[in-house]
N, C-alpha and C. Protein backbone atom coordinates (compact mmCIF):
# COMPACT_ATOMS: atom_id res chain seq x y z
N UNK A 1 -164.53 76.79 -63.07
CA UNK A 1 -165.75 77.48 -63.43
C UNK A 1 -166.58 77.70 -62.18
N UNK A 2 -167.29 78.75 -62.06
CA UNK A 2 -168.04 79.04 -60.72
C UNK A 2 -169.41 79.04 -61.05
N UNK A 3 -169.75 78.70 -59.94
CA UNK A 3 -171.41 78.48 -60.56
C UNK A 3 -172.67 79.72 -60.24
N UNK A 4 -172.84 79.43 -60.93
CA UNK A 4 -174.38 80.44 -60.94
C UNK A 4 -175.54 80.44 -60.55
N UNK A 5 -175.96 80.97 -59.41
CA UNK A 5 -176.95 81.18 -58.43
C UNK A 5 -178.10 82.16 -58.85
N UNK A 6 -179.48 82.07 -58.74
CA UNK A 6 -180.60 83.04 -59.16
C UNK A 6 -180.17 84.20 -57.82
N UNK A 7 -180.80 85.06 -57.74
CA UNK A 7 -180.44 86.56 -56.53
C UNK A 7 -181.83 87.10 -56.86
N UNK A 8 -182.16 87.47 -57.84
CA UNK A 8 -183.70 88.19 -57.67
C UNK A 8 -184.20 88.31 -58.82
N UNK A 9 -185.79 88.43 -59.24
CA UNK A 9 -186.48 88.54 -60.27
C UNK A 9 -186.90 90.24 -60.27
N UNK A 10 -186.82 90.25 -61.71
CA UNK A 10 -186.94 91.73 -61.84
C UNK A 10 -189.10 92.14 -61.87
N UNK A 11 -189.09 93.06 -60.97
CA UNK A 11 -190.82 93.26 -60.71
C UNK A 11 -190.94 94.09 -61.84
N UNK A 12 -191.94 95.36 -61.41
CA UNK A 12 -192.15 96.34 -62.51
C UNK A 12 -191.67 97.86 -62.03
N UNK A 13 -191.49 98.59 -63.00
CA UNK A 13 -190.59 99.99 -63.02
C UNK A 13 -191.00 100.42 -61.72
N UNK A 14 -189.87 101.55 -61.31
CA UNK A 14 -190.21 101.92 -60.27
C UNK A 14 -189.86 103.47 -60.54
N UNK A 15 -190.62 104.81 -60.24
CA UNK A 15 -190.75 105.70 -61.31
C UNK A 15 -190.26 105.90 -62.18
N UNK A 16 -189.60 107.07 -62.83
CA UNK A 16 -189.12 107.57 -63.98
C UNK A 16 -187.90 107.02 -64.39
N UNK A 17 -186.73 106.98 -63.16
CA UNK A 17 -185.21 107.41 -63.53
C UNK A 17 -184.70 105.88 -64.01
N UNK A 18 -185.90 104.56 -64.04
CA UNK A 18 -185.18 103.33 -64.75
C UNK A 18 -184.94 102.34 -63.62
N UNK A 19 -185.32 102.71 -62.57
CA UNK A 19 -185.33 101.86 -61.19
C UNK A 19 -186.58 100.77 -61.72
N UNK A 20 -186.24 99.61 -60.69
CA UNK A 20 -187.31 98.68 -61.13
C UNK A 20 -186.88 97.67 -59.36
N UNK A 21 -188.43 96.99 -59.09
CA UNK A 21 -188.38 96.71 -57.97
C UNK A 21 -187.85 95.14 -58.12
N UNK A 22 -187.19 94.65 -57.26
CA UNK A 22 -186.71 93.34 -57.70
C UNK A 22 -187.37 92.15 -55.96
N UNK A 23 -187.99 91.16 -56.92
CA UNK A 23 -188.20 90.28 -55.67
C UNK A 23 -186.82 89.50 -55.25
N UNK A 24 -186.18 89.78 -54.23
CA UNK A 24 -184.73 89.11 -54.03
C UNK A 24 -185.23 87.78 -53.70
N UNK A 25 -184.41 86.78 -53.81
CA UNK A 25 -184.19 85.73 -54.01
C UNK A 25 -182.75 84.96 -53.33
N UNK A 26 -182.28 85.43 -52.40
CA UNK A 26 -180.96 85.51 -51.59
C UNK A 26 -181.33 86.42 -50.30
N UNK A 27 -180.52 85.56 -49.27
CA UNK A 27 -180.38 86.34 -48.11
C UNK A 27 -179.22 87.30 -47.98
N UNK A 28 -178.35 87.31 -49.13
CA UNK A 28 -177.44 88.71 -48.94
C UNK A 28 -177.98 89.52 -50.28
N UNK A 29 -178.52 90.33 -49.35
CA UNK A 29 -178.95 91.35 -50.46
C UNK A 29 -178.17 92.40 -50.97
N UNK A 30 -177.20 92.82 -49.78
CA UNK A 30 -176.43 93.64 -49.41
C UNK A 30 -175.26 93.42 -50.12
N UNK A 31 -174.57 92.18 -50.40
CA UNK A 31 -173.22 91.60 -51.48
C UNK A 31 -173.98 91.50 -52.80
N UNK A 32 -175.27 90.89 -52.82
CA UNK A 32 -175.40 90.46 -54.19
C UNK A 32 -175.89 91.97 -55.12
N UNK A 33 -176.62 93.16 -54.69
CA UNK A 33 -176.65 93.70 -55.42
C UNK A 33 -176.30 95.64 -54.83
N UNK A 34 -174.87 94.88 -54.25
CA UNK A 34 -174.08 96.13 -54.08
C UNK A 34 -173.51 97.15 -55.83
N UNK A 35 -173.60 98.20 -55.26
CA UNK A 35 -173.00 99.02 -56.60
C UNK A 35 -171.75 98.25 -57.01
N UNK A 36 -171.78 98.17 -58.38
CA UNK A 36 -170.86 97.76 -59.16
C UNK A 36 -171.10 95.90 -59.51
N UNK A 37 -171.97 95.28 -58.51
CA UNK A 37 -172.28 93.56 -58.93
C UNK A 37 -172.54 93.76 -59.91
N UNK A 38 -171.89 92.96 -60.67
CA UNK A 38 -172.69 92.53 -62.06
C UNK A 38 -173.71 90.95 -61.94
N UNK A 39 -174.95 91.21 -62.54
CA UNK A 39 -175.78 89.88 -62.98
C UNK A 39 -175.86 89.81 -64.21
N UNK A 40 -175.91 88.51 -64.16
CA UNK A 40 -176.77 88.18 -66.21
C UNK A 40 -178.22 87.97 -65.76
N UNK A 41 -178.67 88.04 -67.03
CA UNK A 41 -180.08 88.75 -66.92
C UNK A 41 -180.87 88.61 -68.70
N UNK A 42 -181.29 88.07 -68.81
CA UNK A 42 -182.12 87.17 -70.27
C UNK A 42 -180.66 87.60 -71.21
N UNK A 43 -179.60 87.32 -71.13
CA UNK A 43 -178.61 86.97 -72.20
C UNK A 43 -177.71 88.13 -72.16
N UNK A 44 -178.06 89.32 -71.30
CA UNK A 44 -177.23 90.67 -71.10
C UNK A 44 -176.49 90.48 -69.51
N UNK A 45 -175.41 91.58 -69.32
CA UNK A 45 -175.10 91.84 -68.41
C UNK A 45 -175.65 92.96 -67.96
N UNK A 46 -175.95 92.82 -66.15
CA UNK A 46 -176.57 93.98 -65.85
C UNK A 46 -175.64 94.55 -64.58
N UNK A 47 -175.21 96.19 -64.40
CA UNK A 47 -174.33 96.21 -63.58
C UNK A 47 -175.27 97.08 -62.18
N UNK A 48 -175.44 96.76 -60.90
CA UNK A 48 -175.67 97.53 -59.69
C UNK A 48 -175.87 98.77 -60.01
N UNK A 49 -176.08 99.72 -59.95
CA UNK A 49 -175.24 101.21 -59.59
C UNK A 49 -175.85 101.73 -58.38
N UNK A 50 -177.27 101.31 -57.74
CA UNK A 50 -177.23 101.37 -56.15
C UNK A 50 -178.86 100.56 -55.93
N UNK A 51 -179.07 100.57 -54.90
CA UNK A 51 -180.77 99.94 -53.99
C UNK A 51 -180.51 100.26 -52.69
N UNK A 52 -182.01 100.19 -52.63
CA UNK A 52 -182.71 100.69 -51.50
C UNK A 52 -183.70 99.90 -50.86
N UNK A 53 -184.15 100.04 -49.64
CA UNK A 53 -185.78 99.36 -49.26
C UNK A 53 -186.53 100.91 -49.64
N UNK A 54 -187.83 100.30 -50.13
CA UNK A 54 -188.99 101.58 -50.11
C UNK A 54 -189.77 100.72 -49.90
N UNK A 55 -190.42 100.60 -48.60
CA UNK A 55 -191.93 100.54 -48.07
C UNK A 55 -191.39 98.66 -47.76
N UNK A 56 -190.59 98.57 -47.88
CA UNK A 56 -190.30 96.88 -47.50
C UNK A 56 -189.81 96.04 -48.86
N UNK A 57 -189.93 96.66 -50.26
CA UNK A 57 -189.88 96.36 -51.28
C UNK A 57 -188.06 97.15 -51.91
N UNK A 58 -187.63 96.01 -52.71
CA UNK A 58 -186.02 96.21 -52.77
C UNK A 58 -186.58 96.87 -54.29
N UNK A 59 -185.62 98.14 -54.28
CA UNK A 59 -185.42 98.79 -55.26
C UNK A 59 -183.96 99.29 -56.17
N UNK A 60 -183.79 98.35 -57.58
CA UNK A 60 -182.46 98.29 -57.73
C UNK A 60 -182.75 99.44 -59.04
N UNK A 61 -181.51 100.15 -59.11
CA UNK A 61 -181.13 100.87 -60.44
C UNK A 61 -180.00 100.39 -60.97
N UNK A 62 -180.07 99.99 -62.30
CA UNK A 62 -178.73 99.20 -63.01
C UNK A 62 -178.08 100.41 -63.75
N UNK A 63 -176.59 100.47 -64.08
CA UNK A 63 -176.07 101.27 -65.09
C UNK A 63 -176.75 101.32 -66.45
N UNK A 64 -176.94 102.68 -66.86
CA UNK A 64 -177.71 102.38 -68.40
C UNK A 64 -178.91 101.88 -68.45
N UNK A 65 -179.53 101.83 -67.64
CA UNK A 65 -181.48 101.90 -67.65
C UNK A 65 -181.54 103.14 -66.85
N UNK A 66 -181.79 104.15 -68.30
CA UNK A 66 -182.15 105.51 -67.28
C UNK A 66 -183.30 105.74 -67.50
N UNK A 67 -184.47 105.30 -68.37
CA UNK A 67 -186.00 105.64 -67.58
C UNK A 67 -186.66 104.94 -67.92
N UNK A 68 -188.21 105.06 -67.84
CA UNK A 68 -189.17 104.11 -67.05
C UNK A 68 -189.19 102.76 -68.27
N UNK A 69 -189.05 103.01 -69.58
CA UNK A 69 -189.25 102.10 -70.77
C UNK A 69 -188.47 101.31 -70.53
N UNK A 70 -186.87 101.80 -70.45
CA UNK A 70 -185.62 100.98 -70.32
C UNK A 70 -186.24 99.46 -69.34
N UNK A 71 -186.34 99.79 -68.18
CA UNK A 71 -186.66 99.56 -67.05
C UNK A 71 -188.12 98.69 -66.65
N UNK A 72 -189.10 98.86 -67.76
CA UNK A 72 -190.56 97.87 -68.04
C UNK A 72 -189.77 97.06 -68.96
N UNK A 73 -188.40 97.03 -69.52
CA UNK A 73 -188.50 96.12 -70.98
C UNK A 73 -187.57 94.68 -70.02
N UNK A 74 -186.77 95.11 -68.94
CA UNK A 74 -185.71 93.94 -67.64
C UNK A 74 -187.57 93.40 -67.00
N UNK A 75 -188.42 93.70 -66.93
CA UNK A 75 -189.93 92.90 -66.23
C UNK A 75 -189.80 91.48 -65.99
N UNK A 76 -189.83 91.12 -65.42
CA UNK A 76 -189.91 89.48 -65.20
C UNK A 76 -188.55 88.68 -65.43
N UNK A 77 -187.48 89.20 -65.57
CA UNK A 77 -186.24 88.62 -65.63
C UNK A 77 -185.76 88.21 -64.89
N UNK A 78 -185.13 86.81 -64.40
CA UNK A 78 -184.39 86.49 -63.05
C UNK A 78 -183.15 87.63 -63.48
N UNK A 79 -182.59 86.88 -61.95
CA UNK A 79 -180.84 87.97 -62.20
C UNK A 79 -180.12 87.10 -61.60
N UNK A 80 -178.73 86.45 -61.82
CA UNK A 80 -178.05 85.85 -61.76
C UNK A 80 -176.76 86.18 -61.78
N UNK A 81 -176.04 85.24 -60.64
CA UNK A 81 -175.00 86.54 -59.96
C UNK A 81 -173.92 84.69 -59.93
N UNK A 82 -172.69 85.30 -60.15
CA UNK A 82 -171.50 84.24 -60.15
C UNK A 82 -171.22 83.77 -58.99
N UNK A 83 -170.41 82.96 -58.17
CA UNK A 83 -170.02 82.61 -56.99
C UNK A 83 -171.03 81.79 -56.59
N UNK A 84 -170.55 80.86 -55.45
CA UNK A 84 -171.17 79.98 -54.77
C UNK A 84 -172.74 80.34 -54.20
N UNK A 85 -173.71 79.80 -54.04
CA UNK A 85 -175.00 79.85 -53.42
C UNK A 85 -174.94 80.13 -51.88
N UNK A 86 -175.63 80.26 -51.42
CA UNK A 86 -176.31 80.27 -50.03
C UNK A 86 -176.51 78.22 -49.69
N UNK A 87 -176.25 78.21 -48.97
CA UNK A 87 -176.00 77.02 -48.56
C UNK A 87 -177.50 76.22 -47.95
N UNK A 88 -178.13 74.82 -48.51
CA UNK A 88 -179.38 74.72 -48.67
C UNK A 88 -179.47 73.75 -47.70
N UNK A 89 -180.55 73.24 -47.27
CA UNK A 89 -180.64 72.03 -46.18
C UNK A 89 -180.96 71.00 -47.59
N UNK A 90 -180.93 69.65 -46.22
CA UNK A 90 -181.22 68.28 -47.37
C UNK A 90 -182.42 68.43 -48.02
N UNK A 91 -183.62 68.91 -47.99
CA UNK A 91 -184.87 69.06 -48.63
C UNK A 91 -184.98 70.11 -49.97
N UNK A 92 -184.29 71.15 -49.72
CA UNK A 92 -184.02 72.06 -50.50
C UNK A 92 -183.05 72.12 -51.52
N UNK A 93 -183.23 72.45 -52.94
CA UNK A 93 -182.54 72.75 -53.99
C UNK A 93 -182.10 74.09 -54.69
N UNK A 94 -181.07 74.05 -54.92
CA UNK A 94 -180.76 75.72 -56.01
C UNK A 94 -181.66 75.28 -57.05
N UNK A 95 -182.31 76.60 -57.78
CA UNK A 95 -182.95 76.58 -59.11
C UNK A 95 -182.28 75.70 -60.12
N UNK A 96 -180.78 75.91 -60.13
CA UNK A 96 -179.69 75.22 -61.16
C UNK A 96 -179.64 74.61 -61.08
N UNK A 97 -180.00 73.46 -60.21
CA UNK A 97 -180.25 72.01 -59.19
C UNK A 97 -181.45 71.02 -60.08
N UNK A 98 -182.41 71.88 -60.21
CA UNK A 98 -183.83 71.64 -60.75
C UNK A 98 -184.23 71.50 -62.36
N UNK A 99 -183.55 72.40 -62.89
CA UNK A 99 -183.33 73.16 -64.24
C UNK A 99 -182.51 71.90 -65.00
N UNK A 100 -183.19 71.13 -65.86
CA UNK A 100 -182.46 70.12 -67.12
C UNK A 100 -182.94 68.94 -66.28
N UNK A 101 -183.53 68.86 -65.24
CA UNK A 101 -183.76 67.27 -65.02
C UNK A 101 -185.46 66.42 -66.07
N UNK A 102 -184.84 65.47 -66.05
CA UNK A 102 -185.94 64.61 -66.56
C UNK A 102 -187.18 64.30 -65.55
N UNK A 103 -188.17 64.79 -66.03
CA UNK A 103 -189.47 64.29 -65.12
C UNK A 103 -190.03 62.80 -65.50
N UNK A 104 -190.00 62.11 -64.69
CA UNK A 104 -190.43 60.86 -64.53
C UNK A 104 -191.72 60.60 -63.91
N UNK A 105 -192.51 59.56 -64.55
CA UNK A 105 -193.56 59.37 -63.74
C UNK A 105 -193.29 58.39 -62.26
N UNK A 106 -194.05 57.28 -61.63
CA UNK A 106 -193.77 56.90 -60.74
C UNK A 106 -193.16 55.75 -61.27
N UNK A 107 -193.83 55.01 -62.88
CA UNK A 107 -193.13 53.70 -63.41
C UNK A 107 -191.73 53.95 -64.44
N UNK A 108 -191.41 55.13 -64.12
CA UNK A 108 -190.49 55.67 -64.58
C UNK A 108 -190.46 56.20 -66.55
N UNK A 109 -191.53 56.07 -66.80
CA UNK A 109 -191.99 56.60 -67.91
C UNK A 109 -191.71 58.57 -68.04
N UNK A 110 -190.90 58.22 -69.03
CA UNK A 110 -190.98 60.19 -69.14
C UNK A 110 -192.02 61.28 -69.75
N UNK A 111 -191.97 61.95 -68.62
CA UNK A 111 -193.35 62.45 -68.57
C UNK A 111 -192.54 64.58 -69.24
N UNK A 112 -191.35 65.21 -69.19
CA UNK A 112 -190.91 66.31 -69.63
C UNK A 112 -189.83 66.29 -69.39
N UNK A 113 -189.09 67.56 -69.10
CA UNK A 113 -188.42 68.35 -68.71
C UNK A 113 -188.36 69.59 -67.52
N UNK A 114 -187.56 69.81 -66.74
CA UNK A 114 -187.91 70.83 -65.89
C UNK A 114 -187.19 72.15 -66.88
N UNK A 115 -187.83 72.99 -66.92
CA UNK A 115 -187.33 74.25 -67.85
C UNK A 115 -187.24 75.45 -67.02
N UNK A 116 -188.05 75.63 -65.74
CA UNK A 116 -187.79 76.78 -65.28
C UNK A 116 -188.44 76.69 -63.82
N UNK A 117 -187.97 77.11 -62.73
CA UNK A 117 -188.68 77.23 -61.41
C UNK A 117 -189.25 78.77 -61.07
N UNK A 118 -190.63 78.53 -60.84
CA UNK A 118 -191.12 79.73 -60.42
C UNK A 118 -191.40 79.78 -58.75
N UNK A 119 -190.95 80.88 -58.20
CA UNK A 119 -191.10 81.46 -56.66
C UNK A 119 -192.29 82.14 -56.56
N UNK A 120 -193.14 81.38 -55.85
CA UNK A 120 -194.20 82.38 -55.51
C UNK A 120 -194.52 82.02 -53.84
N UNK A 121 -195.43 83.03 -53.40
CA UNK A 121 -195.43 83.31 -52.07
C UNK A 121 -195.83 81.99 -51.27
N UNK A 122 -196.87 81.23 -52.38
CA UNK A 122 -198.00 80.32 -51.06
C UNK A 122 -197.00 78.80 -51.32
N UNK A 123 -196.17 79.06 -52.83
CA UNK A 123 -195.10 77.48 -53.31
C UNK A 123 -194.30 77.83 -54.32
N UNK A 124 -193.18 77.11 -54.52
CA UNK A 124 -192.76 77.19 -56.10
C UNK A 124 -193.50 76.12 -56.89
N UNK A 125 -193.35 76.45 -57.93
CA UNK A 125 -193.54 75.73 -59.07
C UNK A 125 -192.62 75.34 -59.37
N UNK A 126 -192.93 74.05 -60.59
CA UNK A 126 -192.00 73.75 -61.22
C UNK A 126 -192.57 73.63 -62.85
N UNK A 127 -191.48 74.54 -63.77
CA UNK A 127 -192.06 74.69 -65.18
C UNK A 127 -191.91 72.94 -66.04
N UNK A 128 -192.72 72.31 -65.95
CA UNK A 128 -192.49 70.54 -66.64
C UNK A 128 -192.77 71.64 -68.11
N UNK A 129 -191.68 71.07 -69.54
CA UNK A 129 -192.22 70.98 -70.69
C UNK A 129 -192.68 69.32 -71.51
N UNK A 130 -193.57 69.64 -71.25
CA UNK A 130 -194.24 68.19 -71.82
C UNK A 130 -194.91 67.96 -73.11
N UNK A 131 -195.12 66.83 -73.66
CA UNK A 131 -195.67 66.81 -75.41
C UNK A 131 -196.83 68.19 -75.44
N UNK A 132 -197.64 68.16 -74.39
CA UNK A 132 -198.68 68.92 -74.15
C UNK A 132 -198.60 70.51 -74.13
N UNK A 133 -196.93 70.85 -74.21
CA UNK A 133 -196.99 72.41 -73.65
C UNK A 133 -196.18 72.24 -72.06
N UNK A 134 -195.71 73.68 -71.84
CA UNK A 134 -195.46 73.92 -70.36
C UNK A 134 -196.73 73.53 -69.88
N UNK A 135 -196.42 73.13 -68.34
CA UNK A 135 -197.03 72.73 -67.46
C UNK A 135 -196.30 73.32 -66.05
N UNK A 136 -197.65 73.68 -64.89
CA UNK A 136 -197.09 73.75 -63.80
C UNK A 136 -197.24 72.83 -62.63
N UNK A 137 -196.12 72.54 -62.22
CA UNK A 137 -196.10 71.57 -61.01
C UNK A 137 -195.94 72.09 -59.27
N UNK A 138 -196.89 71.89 -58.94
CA UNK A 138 -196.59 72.45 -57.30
C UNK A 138 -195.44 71.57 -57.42
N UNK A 139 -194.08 72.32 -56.30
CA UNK A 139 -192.99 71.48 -55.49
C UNK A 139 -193.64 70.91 -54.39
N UNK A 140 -194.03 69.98 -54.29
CA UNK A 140 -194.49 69.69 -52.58
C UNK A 140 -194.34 68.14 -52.98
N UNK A 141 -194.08 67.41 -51.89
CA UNK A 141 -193.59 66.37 -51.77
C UNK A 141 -194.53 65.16 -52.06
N UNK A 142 -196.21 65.65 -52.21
CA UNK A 142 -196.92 65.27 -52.43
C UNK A 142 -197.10 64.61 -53.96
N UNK A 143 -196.30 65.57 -54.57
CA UNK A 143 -196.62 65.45 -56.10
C UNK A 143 -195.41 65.33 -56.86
N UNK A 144 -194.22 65.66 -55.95
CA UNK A 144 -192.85 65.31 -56.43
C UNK A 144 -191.76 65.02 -54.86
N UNK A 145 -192.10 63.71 -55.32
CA UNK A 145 -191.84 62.76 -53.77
C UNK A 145 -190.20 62.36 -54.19
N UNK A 146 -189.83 62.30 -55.07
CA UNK A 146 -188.47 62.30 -55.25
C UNK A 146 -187.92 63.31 -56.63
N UNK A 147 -186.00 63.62 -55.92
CA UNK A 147 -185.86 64.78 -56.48
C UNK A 147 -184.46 64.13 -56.48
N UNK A 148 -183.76 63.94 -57.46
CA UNK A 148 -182.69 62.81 -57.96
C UNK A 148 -181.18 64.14 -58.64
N UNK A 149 -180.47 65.14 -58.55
CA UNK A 149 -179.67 65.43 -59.86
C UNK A 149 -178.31 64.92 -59.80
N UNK A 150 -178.44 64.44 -59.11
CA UNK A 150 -177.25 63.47 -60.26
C UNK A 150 -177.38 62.44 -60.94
N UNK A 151 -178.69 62.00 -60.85
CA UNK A 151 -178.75 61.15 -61.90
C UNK A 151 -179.61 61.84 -62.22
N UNK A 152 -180.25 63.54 -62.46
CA UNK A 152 -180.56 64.05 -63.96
C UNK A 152 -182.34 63.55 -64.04
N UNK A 153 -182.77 63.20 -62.88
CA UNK A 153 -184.04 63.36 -62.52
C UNK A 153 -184.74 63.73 -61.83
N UNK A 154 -186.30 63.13 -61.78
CA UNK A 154 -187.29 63.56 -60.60
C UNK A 154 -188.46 62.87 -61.00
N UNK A 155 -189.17 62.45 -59.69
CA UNK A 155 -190.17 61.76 -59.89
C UNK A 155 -191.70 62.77 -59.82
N UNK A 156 -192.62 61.95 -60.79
CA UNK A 156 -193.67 63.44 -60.67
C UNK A 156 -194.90 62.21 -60.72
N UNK A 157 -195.70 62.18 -59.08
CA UNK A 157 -196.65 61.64 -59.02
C UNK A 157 -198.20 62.45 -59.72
N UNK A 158 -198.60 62.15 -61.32
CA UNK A 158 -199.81 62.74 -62.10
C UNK A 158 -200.57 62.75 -61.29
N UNK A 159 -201.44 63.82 -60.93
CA UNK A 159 -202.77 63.56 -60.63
C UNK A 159 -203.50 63.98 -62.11
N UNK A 160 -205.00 63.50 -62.37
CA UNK A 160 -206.07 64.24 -63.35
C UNK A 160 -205.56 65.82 -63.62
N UNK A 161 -205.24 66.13 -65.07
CA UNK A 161 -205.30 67.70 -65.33
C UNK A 161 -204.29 68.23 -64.93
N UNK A 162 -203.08 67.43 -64.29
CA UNK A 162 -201.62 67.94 -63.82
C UNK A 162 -200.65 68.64 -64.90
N UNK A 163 -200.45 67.27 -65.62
CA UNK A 163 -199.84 67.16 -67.24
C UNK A 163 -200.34 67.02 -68.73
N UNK A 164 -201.72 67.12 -68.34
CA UNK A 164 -202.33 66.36 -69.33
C UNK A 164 -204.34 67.38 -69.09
N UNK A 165 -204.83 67.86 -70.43
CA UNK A 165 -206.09 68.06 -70.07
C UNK A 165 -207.08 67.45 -69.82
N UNK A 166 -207.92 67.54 -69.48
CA UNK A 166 -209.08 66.77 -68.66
C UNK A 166 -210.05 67.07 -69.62
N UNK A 167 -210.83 65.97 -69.77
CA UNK A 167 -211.77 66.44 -70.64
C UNK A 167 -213.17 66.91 -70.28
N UNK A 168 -214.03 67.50 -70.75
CA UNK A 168 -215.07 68.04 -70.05
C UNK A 168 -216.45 66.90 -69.73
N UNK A 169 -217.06 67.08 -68.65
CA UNK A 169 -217.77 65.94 -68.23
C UNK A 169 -218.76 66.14 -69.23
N UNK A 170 -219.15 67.22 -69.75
CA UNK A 170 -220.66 67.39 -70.91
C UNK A 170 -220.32 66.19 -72.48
């Protein structure tokens, strides 16, 4: 079985013809979403049929999203592409790495689940589902000082209002 790597999140349409801008998520942009790659993509397959840079921003058109509706309805979808990852240092994890571990507090009390990692510019997140609802966790070492999968965990130092609401001082 080969494993499955994230490649890029789908942005918003990009004019008429069903193009849509994708934040890549891989340093081969060029293999992962050459004409004809196929990704999965919220439970569908999605196939290449070409991309471009416009203005610094990657612009993919898939087979069969031919206009702008098709193309707002893929919005916010990772894309996920077969074969081995990009190769990570010791600090760093694949999304698939992150995804099903148990969040632990520091006395080892369980505090969620990791359900989903979000990429954003200034950190990722990490999606905890907890009694409370999703929750977001900065990744920083500050607040998740250990990161365990093979043994199917991670440690998540709480601060006030992390996991849990705060109540109002009035």
């Amino acid at each position: 079985m080969r494993d499955r790597v994230i490649v890029g999140t789908v942005g918003r349409a990009h004019g008429l013809r069903g193009q849509v801008t994708v934040r890549p998520r891989t340093d081969s942009v060029a293999v992962r979403f050459a004409p004809g790659a196929s990704l999965a993509a919220g439970g569908r397959t999605l196939v290449v049929a070409e991309h471009s840079w416009q203005q610094g921003r990657l612009v993919v058109a898939f087979v069969g999203v031919a206009d702008r509706t098709a193309a707002e309805e893929l919005r916010g979808l990772d894309l996920w592409a077969d074969g081995p990852g990009e190769a990570v240092g010791e600090e760093e994890f694949h999304d698939t790495d992150l995804i099903g571990l148990v969040a632990v507090g520091p006395t080892g009390d369980r505090l969620g689940e990791v359900v989903a990692v979000q990429h954003h510019p200034a950190q990722d997140l990490l999606v905890v589902r907890t009694l409370a609802g999703e929750r977001l966790v900065p990744f920083v070492t500050a607040l998740v000082p250990e990161v365990d999968p093979p043994s199917g965990r991670l440690v998540i130092t709480p601060i006030p209002g992390l996991l849990e609401e705060v109540p109002d001082a009035d």
